[in-house]
C-alpha atoms as a PDB file:
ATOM      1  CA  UNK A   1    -115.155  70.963  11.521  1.00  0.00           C
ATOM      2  CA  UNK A   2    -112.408  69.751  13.741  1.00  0.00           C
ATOM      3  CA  UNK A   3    -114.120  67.529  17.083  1.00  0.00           C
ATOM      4  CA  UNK A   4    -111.603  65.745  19.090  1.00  0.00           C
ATOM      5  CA  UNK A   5    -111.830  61.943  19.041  1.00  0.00           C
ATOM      6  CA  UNK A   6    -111.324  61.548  23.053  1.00  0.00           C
ATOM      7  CA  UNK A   7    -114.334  63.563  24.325  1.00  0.00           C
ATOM      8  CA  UNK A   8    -116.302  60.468  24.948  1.00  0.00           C
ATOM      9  CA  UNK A   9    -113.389  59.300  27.513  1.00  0.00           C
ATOM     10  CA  UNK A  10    -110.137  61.232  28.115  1.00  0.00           C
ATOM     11  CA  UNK A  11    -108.813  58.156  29.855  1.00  0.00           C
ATOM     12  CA  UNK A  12    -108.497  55.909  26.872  1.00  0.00           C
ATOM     13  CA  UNK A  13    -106.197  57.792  25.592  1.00  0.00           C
ATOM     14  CA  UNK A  14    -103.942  58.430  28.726  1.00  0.00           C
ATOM     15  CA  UNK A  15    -104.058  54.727  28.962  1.00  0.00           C
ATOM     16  CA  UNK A  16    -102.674  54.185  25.041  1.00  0.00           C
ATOM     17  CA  UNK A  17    -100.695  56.928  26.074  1.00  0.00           C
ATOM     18  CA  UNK A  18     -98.905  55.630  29.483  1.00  0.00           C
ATOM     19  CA  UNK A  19     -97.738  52.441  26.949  1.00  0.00           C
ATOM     20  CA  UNK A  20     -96.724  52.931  23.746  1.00  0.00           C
ATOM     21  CA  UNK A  21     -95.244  56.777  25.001  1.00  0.00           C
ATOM     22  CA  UNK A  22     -92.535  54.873  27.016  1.00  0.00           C
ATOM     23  CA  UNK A  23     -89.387  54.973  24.999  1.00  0.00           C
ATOM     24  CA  UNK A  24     -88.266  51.763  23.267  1.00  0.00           C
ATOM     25  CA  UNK A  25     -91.770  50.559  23.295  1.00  0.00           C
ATOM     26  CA  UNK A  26     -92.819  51.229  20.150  1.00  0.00           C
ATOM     27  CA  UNK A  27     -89.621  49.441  18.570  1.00  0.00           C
ATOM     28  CA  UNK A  28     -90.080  46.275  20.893  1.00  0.00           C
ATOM     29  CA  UNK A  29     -93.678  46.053  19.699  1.00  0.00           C
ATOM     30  CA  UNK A  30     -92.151  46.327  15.958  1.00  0.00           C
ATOM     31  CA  UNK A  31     -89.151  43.731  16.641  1.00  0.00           C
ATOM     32  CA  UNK A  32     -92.265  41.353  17.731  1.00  0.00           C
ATOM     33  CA  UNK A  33     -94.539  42.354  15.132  1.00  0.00           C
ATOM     34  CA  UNK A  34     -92.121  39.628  12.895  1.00  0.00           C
ATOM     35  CA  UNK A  35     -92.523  37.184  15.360  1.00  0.00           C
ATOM     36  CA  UNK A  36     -91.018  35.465  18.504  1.00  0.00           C
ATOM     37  CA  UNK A  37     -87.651  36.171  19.434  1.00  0.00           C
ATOM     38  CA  UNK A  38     -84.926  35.475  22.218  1.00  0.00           C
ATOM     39  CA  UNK A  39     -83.778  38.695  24.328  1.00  0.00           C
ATOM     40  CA  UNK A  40     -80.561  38.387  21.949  1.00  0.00           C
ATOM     41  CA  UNK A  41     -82.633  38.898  18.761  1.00  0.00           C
ATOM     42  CA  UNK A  42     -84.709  41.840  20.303  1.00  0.00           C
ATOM     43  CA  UNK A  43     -81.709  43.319  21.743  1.00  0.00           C
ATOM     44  CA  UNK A  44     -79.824  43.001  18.630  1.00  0.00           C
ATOM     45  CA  UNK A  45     -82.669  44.666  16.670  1.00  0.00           C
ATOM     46  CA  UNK A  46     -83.301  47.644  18.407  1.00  0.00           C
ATOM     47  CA  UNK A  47     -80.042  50.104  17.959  1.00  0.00           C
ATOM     48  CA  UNK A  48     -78.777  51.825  21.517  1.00  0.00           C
ATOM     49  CA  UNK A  49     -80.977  49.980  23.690  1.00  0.00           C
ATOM     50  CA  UNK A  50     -79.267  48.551  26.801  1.00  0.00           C
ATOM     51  CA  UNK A  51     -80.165  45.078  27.904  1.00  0.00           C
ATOM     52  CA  UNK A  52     -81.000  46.223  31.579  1.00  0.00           C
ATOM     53  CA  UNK A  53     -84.019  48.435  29.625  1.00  0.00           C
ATOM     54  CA  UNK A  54     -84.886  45.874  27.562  1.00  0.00           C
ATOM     55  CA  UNK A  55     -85.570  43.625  30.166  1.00  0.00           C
ATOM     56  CA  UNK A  56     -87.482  46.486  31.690  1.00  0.00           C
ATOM     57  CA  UNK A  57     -89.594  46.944  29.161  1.00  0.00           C
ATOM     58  CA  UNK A  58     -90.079  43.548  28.253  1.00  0.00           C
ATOM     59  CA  UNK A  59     -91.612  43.150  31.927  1.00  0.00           C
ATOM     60  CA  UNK A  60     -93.646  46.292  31.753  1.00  0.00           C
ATOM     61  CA  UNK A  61     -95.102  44.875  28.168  1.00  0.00           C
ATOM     62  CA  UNK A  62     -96.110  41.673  29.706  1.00  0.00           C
ATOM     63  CA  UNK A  63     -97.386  42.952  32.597  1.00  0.00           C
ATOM     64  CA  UNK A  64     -99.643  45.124  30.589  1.00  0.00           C
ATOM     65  CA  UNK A  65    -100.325  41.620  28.549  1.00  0.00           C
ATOM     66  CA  UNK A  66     -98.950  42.952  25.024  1.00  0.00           C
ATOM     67  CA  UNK A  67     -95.987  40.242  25.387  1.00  0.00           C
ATOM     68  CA  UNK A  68     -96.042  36.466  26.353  1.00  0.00           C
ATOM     69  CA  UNK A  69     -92.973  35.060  27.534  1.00  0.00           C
ATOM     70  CA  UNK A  70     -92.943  31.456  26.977  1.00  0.00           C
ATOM     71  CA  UNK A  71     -89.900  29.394  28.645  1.00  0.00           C
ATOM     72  CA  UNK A  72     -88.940  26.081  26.299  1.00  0.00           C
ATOM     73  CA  UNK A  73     -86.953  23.177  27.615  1.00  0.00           C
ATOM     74  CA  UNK A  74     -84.010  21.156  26.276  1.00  0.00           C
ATOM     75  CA  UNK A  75     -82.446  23.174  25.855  1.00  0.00           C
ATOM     76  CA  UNK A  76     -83.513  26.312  27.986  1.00  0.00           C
ATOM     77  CA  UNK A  77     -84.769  28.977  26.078  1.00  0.00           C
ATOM     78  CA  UNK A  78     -86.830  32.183  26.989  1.00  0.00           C
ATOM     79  CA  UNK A  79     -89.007  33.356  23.703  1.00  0.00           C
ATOM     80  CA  UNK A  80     -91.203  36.523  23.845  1.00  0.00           C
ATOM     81  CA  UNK A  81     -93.902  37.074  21.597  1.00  0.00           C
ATOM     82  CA  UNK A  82     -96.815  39.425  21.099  1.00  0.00           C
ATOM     83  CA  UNK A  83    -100.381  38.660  22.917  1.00  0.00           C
ATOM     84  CA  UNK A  84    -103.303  38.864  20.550  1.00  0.00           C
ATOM     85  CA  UNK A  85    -103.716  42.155  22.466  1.00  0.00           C
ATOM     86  CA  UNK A  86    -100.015  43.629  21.865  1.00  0.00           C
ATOM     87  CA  UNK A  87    -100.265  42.420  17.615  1.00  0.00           C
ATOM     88  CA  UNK A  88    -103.328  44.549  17.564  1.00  0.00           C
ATOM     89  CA  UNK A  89    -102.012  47.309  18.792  1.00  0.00           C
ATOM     90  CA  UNK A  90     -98.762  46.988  16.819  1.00  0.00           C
ATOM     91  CA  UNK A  91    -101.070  47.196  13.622  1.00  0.00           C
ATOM     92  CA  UNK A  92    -100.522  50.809  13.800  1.00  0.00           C
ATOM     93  CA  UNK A  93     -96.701  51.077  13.617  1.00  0.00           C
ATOM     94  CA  UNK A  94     -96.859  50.963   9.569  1.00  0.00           C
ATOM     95  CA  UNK A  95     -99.393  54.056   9.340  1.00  0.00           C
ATOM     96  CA  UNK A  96     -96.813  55.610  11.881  1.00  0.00           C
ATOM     97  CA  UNK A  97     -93.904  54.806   9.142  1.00  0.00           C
ATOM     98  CA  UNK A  98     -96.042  55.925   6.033  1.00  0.00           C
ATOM     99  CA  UNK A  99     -96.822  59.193   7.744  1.00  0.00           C
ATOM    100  CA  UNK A 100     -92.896  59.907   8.489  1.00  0.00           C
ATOM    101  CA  UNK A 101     -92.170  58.657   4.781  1.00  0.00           C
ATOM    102  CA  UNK A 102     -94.846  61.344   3.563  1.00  0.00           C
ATOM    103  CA  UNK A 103     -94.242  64.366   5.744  1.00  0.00           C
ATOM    104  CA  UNK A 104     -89.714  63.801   6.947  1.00  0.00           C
ATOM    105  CA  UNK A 105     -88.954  66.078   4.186  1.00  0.00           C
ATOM    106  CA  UNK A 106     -91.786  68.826   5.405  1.00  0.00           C
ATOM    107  CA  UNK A 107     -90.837  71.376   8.026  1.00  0.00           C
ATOM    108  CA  UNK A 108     -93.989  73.629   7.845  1.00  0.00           C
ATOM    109  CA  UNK A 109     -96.206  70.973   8.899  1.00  0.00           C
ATOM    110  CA  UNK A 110     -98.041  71.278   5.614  1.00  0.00           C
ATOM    111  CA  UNK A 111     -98.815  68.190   3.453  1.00  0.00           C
ATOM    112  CA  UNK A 112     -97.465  69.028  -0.197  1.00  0.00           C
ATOM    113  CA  UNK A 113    -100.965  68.189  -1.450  1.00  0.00           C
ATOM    114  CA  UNK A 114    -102.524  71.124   1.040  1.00  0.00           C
ATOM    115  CA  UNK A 115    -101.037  73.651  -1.307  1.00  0.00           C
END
């Protein structure tokens, strides 16, 4: 029997919601998930992003404490990473990109198995 997994508290999910729903978020968190880069290497990895949303979301990720942005000297560099906090929740981008591999071929929303 089918029981909802947020009945305990709607909010949770809102909250998970409010950040990884904002577009480009998900593929920041995956750029990061490889490790620290410069805004060049993030922008360069994420296809049709503009740098003025970037930097957006960059600042909306740290301020939620999923990135750390660490400024290095001689010379000046700006490198943004993942928090502990933002690599755990990144840990579910794979299972996101195994479900697409298993069902992009399926219009029905059937699993082939379910037949």
């Amino acid at each position: 029997m089918y029981r909802p997994l947020f009945t305990e508290d709607p909010n949770k999910l809102f909250t998970a919601y409010r950040i990884i729903g904002t577009k480009w978020t998900i593929h920041i968190l995956c750029a990061l998930s490889q490790g620290p880069k410069r805004f060049g290497e993030i922008f360069e990895s994420i296809p049709s992003i503009s740098e003025m949303i970037l930097s957006r979301r960059l600042k909306g990720l740290q301020h939620d404490h999923l990135v750390k942005r660490t400024i290095l000297t001689l010379p000046t560099q700006i490198i943004y990473e993942l928090t502990p906090k933002g690599a755990a929740l990144a840990t579910f981008i794979p299972c996101l990109m195994d479900w697409d591999t298993k069902f992009q071929n399926d219009t029905t929303g059937r699993n082939k198995d379910d037949y």
